[in-house]
Protein backbone atom coordinates (compact mmCIF):
# COMPACT_ATOMS: atom_id res chain seq x y z
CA UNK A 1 0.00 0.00 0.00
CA UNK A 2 2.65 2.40 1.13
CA UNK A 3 4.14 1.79 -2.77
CA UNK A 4 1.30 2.90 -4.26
CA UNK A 5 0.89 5.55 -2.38
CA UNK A 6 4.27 6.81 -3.28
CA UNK A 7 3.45 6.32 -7.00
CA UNK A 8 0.41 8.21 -7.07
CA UNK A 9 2.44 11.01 -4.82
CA UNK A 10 4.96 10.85 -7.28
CA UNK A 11 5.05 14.33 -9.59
CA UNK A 12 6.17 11.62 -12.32
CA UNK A 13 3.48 10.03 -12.69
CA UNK A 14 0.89 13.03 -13.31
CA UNK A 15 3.63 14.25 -15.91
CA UNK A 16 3.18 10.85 -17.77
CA UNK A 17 -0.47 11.29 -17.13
CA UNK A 18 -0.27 14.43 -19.47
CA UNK A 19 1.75 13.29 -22.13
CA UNK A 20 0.39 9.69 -22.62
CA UNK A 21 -2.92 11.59 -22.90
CA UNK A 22 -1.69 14.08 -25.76
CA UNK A 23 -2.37 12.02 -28.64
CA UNK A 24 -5.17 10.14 -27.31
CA UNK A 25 -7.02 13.88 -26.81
CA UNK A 26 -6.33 14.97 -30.03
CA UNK A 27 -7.39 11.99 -32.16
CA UNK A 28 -10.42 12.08 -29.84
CA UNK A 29 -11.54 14.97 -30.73
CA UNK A 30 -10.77 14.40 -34.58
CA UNK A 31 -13.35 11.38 -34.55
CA UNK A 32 -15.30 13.29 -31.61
CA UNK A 33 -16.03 15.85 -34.81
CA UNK A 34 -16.73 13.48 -37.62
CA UNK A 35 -19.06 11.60 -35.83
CA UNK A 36 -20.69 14.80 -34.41
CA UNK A 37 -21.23 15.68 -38.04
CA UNK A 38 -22.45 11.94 -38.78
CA UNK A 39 -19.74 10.31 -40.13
CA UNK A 40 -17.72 7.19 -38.70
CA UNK A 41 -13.84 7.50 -39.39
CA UNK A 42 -12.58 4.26 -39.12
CA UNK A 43 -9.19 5.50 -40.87
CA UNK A 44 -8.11 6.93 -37.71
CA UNK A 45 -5.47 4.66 -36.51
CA UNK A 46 -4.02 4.63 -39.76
CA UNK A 47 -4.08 8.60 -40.20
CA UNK A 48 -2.12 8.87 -36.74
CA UNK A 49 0.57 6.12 -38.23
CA UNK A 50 0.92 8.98 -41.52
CA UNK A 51 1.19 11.77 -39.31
CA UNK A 52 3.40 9.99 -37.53
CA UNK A 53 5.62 9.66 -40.45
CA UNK A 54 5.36 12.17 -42.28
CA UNK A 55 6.20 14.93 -39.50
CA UNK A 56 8.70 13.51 -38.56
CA UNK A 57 10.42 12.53 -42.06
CA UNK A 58 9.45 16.65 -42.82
CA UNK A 59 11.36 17.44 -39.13
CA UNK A 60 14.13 15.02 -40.91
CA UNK A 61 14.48 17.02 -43.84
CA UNK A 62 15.46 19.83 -42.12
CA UNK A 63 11.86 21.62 -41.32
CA UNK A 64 11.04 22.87 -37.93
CA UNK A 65 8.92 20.91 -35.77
CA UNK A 66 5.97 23.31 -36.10
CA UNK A 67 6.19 22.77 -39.57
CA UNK A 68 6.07 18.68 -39.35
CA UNK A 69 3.08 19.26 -36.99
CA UNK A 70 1.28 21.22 -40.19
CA UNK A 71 2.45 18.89 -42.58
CA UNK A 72 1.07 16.06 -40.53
CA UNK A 73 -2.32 17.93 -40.51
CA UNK A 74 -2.21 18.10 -44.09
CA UNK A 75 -1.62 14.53 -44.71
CA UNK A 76 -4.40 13.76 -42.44
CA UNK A 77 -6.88 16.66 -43.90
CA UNK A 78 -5.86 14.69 -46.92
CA UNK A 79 -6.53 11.06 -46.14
CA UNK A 80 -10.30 13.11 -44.46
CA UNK A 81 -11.09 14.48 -48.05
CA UNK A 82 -10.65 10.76 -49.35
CA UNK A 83 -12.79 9.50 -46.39
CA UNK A 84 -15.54 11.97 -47.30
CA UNK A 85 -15.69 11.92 -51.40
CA UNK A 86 -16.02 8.11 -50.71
CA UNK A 87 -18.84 7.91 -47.85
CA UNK A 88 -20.13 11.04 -47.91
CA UNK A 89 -20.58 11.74 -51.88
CA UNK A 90 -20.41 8.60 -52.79
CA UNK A 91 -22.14 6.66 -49.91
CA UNK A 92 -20.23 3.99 -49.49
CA UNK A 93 -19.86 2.44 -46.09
CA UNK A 94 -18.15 4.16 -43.66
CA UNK A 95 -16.96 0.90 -41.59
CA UNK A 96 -15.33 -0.47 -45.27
CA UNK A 97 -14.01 2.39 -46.11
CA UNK A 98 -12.49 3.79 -42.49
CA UNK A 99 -11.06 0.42 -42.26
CA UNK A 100 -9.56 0.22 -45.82
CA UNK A 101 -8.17 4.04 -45.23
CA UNK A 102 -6.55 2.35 -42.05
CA UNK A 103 -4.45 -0.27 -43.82
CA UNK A 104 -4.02 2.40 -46.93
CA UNK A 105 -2.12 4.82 -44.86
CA UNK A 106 -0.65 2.61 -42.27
CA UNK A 107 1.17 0.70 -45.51
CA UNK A 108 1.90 3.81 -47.29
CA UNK A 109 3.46 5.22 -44.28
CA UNK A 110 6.00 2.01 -43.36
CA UNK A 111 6.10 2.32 -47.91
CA UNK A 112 7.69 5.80 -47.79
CA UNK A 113 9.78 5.27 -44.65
CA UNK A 114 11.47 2.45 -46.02
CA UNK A 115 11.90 4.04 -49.27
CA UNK A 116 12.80 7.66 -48.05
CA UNK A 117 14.80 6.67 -45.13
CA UNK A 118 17.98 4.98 -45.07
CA UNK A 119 18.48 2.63 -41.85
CA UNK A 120 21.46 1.46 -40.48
CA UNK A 121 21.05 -0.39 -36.68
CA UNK A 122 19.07 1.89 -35.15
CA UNK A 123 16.20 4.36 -36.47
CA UNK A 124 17.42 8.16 -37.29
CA UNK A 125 16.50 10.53 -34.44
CA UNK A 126 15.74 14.37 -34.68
CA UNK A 127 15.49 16.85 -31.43
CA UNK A 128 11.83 16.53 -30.56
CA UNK A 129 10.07 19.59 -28.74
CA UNK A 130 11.68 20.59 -25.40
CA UNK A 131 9.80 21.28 -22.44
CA UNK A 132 8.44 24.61 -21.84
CA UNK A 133 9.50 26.44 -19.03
CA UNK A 134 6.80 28.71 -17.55
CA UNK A 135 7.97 31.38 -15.56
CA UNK A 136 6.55 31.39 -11.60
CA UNK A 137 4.60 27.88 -12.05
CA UNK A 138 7.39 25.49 -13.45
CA UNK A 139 9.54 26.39 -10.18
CA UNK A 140 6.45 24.95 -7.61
CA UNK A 141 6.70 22.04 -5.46
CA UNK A 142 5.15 18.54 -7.16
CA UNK A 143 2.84 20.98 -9.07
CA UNK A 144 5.78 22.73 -11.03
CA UNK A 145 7.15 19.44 -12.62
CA UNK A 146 3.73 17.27 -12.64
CA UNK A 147 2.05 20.01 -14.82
CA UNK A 148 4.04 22.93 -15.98
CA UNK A 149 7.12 21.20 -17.81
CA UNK A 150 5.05 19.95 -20.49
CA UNK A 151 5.54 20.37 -24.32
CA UNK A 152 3.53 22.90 -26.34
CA UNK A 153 1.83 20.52 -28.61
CA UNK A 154 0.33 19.59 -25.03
CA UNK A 155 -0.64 22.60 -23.71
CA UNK A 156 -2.13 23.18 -27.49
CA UNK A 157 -4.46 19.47 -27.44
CA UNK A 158 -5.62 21.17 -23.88
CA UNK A 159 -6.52 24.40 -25.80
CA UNK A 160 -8.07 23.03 -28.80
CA UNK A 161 -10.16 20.62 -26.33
CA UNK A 162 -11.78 24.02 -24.91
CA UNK A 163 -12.59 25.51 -28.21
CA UNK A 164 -14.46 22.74 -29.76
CA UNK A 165 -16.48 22.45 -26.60
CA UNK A 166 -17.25 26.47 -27.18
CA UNK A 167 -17.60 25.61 -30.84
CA UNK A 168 -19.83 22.84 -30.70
CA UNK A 169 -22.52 24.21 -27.97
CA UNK A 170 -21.91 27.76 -28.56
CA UNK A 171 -21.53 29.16 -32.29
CA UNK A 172 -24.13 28.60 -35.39
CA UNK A 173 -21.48 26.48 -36.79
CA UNK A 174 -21.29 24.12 -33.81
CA UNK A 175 -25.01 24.36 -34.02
CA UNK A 176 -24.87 23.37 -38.02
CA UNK A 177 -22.79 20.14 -36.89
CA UNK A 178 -24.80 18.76 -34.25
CA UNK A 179 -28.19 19.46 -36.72
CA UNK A 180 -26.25 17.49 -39.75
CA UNK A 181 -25.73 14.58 -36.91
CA UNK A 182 -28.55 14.54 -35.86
CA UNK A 183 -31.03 15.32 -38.72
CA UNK A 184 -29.40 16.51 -42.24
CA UNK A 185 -32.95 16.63 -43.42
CA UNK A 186 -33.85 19.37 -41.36
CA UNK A 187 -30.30 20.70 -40.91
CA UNK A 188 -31.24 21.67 -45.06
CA UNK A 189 -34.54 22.40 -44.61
CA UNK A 190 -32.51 25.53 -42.15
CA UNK A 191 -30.56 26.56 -45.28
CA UNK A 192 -27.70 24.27 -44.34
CA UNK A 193 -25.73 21.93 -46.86
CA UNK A 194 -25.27 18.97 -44.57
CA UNK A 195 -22.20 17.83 -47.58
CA UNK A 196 -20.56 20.56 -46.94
CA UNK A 197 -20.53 20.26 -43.11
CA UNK A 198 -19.98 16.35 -43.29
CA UNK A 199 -16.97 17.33 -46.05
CA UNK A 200 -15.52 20.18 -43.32
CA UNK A 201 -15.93 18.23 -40.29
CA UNK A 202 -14.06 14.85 -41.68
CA UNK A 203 -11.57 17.07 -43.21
CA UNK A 204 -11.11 19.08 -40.01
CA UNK A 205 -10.93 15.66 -37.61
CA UNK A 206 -8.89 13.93 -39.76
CA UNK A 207 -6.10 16.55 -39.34
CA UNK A 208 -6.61 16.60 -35.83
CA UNK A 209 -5.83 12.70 -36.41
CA UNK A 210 -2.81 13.57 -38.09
CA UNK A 211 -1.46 16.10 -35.72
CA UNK A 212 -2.14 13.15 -32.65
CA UNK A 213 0.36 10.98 -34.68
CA UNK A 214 2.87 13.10 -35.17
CA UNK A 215 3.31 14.72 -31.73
CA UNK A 216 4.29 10.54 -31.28
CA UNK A 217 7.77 11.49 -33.39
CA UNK A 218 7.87 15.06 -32.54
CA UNK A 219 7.25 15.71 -28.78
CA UNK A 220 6.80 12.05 -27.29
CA UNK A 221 9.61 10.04 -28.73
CA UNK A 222 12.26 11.35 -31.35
CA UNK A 223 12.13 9.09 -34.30
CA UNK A 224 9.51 6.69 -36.61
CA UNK A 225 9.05 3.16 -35.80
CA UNK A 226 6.59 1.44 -37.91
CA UNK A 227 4.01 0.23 -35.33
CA UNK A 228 4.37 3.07 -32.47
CA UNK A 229 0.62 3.86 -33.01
CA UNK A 230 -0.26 0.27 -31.17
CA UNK A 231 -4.35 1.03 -31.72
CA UNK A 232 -4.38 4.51 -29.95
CA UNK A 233 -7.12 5.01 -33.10
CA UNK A 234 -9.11 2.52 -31.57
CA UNK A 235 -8.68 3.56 -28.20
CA UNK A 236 -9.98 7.49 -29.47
CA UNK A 237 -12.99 5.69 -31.11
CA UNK A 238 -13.61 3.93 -27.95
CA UNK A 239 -13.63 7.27 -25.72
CA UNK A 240 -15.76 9.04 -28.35
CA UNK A 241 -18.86 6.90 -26.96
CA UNK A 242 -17.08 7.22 -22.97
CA UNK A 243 -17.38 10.53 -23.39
CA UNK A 244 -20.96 10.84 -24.88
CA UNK A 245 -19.59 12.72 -27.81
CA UNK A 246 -18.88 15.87 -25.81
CA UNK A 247 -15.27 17.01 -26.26
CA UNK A 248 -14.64 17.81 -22.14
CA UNK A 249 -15.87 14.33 -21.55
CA UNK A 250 -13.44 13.27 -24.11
CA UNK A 251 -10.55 15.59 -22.36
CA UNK A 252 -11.58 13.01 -18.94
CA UNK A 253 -11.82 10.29 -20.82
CA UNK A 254 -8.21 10.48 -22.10
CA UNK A 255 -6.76 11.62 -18.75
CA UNK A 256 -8.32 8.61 -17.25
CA UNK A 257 -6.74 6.10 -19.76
CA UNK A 258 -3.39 7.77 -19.70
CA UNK A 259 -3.75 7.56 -15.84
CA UNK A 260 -4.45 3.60 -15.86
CA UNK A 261 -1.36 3.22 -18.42
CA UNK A 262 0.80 5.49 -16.53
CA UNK A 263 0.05 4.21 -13.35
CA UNK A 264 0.92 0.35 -14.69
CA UNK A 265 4.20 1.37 -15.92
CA UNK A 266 5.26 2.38 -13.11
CA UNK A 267 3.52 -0.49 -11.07
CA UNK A 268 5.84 -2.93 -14.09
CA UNK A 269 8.72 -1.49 -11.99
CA UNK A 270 7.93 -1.65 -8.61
CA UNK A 271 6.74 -5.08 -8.76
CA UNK A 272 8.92 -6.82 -11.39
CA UNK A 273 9.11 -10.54 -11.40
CA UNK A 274 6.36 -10.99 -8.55
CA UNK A 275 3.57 -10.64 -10.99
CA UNK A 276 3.39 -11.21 -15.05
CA UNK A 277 4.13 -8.14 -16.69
CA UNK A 278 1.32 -8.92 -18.86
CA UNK A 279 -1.22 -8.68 -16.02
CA UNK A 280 0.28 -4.80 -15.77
CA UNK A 281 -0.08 -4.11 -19.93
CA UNK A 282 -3.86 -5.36 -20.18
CA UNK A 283 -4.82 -3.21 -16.84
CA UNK A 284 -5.60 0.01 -18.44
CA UNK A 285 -7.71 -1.97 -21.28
CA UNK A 286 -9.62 -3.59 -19.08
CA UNK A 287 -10.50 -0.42 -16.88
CA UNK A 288 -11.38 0.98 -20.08
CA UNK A 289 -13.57 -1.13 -21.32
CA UNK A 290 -15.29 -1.22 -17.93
CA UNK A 291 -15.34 2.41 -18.01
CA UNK A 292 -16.63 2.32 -21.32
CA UNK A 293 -19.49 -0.05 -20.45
CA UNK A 294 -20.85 2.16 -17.56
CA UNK A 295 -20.80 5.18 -19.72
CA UNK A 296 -21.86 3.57 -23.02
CA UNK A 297 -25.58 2.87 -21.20
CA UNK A 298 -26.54 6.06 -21.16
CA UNK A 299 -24.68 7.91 -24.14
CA UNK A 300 -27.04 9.53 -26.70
CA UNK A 301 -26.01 8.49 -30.25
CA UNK A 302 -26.01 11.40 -32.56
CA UNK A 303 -29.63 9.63 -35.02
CA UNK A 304 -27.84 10.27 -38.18
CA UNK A 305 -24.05 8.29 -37.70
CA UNK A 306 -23.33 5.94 -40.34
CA UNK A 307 -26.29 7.47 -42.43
CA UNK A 308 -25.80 8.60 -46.15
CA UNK A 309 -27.41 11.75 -46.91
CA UNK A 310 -29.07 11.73 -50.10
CA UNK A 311 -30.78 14.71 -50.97
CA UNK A 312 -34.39 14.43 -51.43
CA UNK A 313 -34.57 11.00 -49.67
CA UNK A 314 -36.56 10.80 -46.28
């Protein structure tokens, strides 16, 4: 007991808490706004593996990290405006095609790596963002390091989380969203084009997507490896329903998961060899998925997900 105790009084562990939860907050929020719009993106987890790549191999090539992070979000926007001429225009299925967009970009990704990078032993590194230093709050005791020595793609996923819960429930175009989820119908019977919001919300998320990858390479780690994703996607997906498609349920959602995987790292260490390590790496799953069942009974689907909108069709 006194063990854990130390671990959760540990200003280590709440730092981890932060940065494990980066990613998982911003490719949150990318499906959080697809599906708010109506549209499944399946093609997350393969999105995140391009950003991943491709911001870093533009950080490689001698860009500067904020510049990987946009070139990320235009791979991602990219892969989005695929998503949507094929399931919204087109009408496909969005499960097919998310899932096909998956394996697309995860394959093109490890395609271009291989073919872009040359590898000897160990993966090229670049110098990843550096810890800001804020000025009177970085200096506290357990606060200062826990909180305030974060990155600024961090501190940027905490921002953005605010302003899509003030663009969602307070602007007309938050308003426009929900209304093509919900009922495109009626959403065009208000003067709205529910293709064009579909089209601007998938291409919006699916940057997001991108950006959650790539602060992988650029903030969390240093260099590319192939399968560093490991089905963060499907954990975003996951905490879309958990958080009952509201993004500040989604910013709690991903702070508890990050907690549970933090907090079994660190349990790995202090009790290595008296239990199976894989015990420790299925922990946070499970919580999730418990977590997930609780909330999943009362979320309220947005009525139009995984509907094509055909106009003129009731």
């Amino acid at each position: 007991m006194i063990a854990l105790l130390d671990i959760l009084a540990s200003a280590g562990l709440w730092a981890a808490v932060l940065r494990i939860a980066t990613p998982l907050i911003l490719g949150t929020l990318g499906a959080l706004l697809c599906e708010r719009a109506g549209v499944l993106n399946l093609g997350i987890e393969g999105i995140m593996t391009f950003g991943a790549m491709i911001g870093w191999l533009a950080v490689f090539h001698g860009y500067d990290l904020w510049t990987g992070l946009i070139v990320a979000a235009a791979a991602g926007a990219l892969f989005g405006l695929l998503h949507a001429v094929l399931t919204v225009t087109l009408g496909l299925s969005q499960h097919v095609v998310g899932l096909g967009i998956t394996l697309f970009a995860s394959s093109l990704s490890y395609y271009l790596f291989r073919l872009l990078v040359a590898i000897q032993g160990t993966p090229p590194k670049i110098t990843p963002f550096a810890p800001l230093v804020i000025p009177g709050l970085s200096d506290l005791p357990f606060f200062g390091p826990a909180l305030f020595t974060q990155t600024a793609p961090t501190y940027l996923a905490f921002a953005l989380a605010l302003l899509m819960a003030w663009l969602l429930f307070g602007t007309p175009l938050g308003l426009a969203i929900r209304m093509t989820g919900e009922n495109p119908h009626a959403a065009e019977a208000q003067g709205i084009n529910p293709m064009v919001v579909r089209y601007g919300a998938v291409i919006a998320g699916s940057a997001l997507m991108g950006v959650g990858g790539a602060f992988l390479t650029l903030s969390a780690f240093d260099s590319f490896i192939p399968t560093m994703v490991q089905g963060r996607g499907w954990i975003c997906i996951a905490l879309v329903v958990f958080a009952s498609w509201r993004p500040l349920r989604a910013l709690a959602g991903a702070l508890l998961f990050a907690f549970f995987d933090a907090f079994q790292l660190r349990l790995q260490a202090g009790f290595s060899g008296q239990i199976p390590y894989q015990i420790f790496l299925m922990t946070p799953y499970v919580l999730a998925i418990v977590a997930l069942a609780v909330m999943a009974r009362r979320a309220r689907v947005p009525q139009a997900l995984m509907q094509p909108y055909r106009r003129g069709e009731r």
